[in-house]
N, C-alpha and C. Protein backbone atom coordinates (compact mmCIF):
# COMPACT_ATOMS: atom_id res chain seq x y z
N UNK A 1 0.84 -1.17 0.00
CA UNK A 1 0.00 0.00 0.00
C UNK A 1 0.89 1.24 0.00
N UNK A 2 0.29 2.07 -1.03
CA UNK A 2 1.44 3.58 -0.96
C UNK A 2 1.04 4.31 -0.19
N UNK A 3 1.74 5.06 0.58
CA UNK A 3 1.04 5.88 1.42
C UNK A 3 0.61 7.55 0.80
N UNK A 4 -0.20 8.38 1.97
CA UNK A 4 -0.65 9.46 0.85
C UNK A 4 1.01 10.59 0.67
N UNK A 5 0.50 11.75 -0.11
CA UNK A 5 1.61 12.13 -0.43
C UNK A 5 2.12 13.09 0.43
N UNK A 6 1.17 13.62 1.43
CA UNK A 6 1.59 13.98 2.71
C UNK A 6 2.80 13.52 3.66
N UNK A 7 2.06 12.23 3.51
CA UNK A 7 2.97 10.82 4.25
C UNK A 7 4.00 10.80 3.74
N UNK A 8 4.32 10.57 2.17
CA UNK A 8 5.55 10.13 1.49
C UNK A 8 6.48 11.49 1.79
N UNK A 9 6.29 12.82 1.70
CA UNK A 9 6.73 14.15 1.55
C UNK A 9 7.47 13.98 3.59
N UNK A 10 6.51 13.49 4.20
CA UNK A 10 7.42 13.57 5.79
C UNK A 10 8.46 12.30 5.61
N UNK A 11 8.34 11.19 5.34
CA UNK A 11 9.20 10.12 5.11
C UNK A 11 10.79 10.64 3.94
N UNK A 12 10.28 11.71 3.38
CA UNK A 12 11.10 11.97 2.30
C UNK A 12 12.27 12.91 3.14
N UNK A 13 11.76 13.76 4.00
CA UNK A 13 12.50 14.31 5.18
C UNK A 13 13.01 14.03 6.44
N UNK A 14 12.84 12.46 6.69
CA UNK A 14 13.13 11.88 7.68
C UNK A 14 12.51 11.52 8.62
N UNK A 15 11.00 11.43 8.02
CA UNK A 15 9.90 11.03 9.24
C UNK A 15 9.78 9.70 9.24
N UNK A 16 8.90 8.96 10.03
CA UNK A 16 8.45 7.54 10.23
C UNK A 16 7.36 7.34 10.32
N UNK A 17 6.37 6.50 8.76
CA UNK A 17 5.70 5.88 8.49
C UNK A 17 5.32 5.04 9.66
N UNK A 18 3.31 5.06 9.78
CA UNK A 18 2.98 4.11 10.50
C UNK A 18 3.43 2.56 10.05
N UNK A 19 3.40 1.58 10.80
CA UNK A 19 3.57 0.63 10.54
C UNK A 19 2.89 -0.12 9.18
N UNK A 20 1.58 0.37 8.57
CA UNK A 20 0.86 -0.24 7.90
C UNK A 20 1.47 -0.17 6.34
N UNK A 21 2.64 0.57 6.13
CA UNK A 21 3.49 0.99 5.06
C UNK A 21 4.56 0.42 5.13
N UNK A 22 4.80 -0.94 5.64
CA UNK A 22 5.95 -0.96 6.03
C UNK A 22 6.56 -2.36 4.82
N UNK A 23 5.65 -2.27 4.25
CA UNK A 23 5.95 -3.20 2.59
C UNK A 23 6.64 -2.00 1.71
N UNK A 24 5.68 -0.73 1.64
CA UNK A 24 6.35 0.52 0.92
C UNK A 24 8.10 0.65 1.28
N UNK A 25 7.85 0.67 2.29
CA UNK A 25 9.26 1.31 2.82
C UNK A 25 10.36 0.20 2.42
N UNK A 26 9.71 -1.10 2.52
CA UNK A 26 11.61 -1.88 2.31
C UNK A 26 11.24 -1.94 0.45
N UNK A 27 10.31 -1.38 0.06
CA UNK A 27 10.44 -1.68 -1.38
C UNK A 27 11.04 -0.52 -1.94
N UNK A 28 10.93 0.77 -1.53
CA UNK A 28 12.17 2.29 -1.38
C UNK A 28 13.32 1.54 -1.14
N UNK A 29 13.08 0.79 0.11
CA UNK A 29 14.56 0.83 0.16
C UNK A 29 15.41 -0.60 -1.07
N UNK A 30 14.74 -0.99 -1.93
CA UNK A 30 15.74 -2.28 -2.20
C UNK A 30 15.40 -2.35 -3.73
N UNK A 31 14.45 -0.81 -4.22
CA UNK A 31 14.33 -0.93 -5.96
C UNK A 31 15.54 -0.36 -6.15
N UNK A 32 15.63 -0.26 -7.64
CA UNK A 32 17.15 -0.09 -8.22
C UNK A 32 17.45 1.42 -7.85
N UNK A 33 16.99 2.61 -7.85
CA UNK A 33 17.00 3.58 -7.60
C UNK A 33 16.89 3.81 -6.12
N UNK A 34 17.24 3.22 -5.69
CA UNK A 34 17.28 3.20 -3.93
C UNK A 34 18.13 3.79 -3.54
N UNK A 35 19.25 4.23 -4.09
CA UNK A 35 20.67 5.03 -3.83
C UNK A 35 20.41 6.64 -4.02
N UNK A 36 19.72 6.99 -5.26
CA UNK A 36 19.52 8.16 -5.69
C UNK A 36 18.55 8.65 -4.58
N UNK A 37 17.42 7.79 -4.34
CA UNK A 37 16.10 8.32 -3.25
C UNK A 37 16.84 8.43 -1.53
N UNK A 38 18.02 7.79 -2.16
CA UNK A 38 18.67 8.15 -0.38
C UNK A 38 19.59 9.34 -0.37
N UNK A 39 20.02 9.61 -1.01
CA UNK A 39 20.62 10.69 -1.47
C UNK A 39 20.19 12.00 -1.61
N UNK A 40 18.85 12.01 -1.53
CA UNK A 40 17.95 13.29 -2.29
C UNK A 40 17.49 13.00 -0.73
N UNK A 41 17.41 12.47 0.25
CA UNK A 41 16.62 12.26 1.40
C UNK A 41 17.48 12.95 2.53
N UNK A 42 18.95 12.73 2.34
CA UNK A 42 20.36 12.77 3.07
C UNK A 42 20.26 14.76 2.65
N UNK A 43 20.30 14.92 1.30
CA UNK A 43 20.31 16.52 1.12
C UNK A 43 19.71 16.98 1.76
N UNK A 44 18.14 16.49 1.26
CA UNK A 44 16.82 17.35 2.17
C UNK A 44 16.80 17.57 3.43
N UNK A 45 17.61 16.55 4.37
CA UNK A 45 17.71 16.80 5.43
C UNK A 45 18.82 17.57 6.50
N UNK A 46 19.79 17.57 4.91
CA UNK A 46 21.10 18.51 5.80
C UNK A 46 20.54 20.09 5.18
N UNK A 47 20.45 20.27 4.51
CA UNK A 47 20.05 21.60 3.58
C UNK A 47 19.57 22.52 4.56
N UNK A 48 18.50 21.90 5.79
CA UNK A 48 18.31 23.42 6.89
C UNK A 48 19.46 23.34 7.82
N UNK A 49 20.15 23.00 7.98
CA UNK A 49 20.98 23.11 8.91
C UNK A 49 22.27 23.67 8.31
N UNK A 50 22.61 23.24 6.53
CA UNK A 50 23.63 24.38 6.56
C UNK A 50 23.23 25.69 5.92
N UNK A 51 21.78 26.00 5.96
CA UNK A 51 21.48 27.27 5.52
C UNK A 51 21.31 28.41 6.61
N UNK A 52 21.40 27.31 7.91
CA UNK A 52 21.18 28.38 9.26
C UNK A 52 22.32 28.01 9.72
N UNK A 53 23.44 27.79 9.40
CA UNK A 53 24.71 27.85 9.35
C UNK A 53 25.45 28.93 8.76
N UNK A 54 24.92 28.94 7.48
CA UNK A 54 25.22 29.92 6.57
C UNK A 54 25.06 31.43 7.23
N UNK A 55 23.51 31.36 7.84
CA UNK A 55 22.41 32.52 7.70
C UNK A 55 23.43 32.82 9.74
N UNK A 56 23.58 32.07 10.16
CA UNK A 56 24.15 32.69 11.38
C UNK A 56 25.64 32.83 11.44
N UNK A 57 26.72 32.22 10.04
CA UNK A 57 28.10 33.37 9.91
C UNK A 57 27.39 34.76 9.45
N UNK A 58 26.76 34.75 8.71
CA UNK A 58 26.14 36.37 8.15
C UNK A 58 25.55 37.36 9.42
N UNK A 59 25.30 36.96 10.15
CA UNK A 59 24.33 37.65 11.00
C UNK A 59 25.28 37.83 12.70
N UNK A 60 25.66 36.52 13.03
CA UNK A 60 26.48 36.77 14.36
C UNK A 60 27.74 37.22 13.89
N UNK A 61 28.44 37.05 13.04
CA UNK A 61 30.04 36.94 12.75
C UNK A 61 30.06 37.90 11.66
N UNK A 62 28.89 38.81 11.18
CA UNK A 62 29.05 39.39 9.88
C UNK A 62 30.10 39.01 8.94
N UNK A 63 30.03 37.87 8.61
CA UNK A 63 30.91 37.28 7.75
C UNK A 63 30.50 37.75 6.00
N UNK A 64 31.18 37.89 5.25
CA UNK A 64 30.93 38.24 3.95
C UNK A 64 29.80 37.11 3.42
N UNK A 65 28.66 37.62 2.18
CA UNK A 65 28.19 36.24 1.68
C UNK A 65 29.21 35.64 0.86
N UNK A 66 29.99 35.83 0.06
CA UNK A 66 30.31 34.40 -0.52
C UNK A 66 31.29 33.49 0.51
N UNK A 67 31.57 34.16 1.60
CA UNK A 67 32.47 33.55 2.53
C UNK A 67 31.25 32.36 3.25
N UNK A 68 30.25 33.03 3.47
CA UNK A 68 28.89 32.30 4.03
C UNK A 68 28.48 30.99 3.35
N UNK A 69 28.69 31.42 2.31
CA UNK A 69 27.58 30.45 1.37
C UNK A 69 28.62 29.10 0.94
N UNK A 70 29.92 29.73 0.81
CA UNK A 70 31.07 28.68 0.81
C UNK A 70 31.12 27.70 1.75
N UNK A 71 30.89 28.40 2.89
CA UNK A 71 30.91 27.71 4.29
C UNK A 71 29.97 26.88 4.88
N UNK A 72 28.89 27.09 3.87
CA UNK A 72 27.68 26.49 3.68
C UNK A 72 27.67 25.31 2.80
N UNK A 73 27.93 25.21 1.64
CA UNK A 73 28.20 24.80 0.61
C UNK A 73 29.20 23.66 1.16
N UNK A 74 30.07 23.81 1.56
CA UNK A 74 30.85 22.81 2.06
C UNK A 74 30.08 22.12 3.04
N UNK A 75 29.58 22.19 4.14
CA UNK A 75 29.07 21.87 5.33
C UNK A 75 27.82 20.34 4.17
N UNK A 76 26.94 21.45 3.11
CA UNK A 76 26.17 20.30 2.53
C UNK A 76 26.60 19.70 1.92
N UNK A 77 27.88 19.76 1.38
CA UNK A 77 28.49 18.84 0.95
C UNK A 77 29.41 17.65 1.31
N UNK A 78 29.44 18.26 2.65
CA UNK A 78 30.43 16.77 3.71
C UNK A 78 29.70 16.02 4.68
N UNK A 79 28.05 16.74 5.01
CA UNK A 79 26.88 15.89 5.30
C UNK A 79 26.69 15.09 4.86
N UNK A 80 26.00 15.61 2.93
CA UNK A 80 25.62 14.46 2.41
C UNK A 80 26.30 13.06 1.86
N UNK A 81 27.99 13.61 2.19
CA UNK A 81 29.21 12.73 1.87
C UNK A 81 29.04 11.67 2.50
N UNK A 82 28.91 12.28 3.77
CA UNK A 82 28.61 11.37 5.13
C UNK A 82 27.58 10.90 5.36
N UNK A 83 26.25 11.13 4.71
CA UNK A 83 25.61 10.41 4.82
C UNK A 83 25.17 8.69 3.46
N UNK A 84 25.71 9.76 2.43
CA UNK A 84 25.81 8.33 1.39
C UNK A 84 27.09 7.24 1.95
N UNK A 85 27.62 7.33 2.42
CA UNK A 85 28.91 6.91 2.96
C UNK A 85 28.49 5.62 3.93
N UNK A 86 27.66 5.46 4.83
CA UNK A 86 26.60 5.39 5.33
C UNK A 86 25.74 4.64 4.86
N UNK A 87 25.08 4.31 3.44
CA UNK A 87 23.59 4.78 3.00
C UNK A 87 23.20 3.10 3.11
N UNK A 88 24.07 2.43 2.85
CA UNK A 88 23.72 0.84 3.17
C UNK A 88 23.18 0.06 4.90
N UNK A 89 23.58 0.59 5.53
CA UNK A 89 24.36 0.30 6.90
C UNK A 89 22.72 1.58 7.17
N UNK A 90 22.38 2.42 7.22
CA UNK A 90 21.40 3.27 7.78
C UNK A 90 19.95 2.67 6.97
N UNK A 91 20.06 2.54 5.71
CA UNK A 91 18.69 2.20 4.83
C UNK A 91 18.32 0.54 5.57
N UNK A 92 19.71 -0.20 5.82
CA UNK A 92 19.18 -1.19 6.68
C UNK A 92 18.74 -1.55 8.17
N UNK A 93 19.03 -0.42 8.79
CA UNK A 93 18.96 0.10 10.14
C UNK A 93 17.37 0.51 9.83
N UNK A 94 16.93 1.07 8.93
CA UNK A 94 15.67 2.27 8.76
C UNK A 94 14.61 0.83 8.59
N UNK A 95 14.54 0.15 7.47
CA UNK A 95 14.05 -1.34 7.24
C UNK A 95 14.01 -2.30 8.96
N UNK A 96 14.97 -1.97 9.57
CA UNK A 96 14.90 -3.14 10.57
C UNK A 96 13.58 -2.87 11.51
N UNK A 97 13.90 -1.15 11.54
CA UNK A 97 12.69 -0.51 12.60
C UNK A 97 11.15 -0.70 12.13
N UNK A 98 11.20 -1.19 10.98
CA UNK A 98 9.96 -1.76 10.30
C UNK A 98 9.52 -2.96 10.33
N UNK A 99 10.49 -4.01 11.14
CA UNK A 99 10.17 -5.29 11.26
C UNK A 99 11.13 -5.98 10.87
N UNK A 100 11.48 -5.60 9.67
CA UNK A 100 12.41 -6.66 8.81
C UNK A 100 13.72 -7.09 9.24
N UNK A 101 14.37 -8.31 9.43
CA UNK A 101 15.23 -8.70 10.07
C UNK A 101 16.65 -7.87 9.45
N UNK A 102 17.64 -8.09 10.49
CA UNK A 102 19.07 -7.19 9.50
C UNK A 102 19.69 -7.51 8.60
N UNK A 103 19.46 -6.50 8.05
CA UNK A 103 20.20 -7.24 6.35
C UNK A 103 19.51 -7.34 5.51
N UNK A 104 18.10 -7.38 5.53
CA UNK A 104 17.20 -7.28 4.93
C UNK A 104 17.38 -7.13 3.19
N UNK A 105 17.41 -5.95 3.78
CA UNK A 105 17.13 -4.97 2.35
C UNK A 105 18.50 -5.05 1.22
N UNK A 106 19.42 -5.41 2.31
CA UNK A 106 20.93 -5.36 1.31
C UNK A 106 20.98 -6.72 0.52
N UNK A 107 20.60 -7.53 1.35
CA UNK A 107 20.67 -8.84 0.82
C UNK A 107 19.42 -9.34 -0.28
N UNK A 108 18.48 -8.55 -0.26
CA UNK A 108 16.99 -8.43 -1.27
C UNK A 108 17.88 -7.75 -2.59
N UNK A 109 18.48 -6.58 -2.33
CA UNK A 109 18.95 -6.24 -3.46
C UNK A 109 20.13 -7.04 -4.31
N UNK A 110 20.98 -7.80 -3.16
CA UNK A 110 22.50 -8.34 -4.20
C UNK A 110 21.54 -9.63 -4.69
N UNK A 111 20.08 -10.08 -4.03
CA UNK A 111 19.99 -11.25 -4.62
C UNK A 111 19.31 -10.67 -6.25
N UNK A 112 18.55 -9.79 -6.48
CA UNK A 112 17.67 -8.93 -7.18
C UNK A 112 19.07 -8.94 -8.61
N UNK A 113 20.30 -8.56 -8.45
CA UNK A 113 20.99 -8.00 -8.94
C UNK A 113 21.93 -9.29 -9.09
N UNK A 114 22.48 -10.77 -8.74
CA UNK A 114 22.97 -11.47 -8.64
C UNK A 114 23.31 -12.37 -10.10
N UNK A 115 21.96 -12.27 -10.90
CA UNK A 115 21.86 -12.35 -12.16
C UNK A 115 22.82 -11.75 -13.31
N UNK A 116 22.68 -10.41 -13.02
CA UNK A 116 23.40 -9.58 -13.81
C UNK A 116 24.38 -9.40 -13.69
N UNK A 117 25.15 -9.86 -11.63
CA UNK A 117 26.50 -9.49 -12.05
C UNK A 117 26.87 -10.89 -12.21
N UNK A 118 26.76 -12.29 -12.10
CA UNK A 118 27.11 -13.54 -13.03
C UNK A 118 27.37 -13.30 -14.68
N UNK A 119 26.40 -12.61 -14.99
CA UNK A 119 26.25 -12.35 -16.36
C UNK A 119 27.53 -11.30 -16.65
N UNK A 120 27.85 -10.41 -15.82
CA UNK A 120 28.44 -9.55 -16.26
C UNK A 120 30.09 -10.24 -15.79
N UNK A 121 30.43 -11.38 -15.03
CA UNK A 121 31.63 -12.48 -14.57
C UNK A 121 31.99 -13.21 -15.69
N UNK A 122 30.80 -13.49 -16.47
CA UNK A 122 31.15 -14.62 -17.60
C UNK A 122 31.50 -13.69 -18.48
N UNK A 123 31.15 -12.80 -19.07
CA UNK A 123 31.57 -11.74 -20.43
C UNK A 123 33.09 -11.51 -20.09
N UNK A 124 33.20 -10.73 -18.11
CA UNK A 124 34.38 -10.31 -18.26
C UNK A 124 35.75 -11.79 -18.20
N UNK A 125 35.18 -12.50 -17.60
CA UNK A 125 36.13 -14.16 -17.86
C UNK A 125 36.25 -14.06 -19.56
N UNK A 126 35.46 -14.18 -20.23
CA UNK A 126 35.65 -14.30 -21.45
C UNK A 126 36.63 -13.81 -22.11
N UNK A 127 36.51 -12.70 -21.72
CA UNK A 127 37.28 -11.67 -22.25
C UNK A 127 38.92 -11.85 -22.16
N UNK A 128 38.52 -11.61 -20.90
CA UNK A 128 39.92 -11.30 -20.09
C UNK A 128 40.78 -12.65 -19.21
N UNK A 129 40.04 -13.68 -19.51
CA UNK A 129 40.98 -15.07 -18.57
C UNK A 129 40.62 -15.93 -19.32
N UNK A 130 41.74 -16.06 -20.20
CA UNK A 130 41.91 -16.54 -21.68
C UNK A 130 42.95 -17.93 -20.91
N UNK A 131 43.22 -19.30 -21.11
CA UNK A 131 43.22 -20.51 -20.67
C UNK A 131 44.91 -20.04 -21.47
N UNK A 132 45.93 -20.23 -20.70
CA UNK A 132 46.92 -20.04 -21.73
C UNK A 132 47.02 -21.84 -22.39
């Protein structure tokens, strides 16, 4: 069941779905685009914190803006570093609080994907580990 778009829009910022979504949620977490939707989730959620980062060198420290926005700019950029960095190890942490045992979701996906990289073992054997 999808939830409404209210629902999806707080989950998208770091909220927590009632339990009755909790098929939705490990299926976010383990379709192929599961990296990108964590990623855009990791921004959304650092983005107020380095803009009132930003907005309080400008204001307490009268710091210059591009000195601000740099300082900003970096800050969202070593969040969201840190949080894709992360994104396996937390998306399966996020899945567990839903029921699903650990590992869940990582192990749904390498099996999902297990196909293709066999497929993609035999081309590169082919290729490249030639029988002298």
């Amino acid at each position: 069941m999808k939830p409404p778009l209210v629902l999806r829009a707080w989950y998208l910022v770091g909220g927590r779905l009632p339990m009755r979504y909790r098929e939705w949620v490990f299926e976010q977490a383990t379709k192929p685009s599961w990296l990108v939707w964590f990623t855009v989730r990791a921004f959304i959620m650092v983005l107020p914190l380095t803009l009132g980062i930003a907005a309080a060198l400008m204001v307490f420290l009268d710091s210059p803006l591009p000195l601000a926005l740099a300082s900003g700019s970096l800050g969202l950029v070593v969040g969201v570093y840190f949080a894709v960095s992360y994104a396996i190890e937390s998306t399966d942490h996020r899945v567990t609080r839903y029921g699903y045992p650990r590992g869940a979701a990582a192990e749904s996906r390498k099996a999902r994907s297990a196909d293709r990289d066999s497929q993609r073992q035999a081309r590169y054997d082919a290729a490249w580990r030639r029988p002298e």
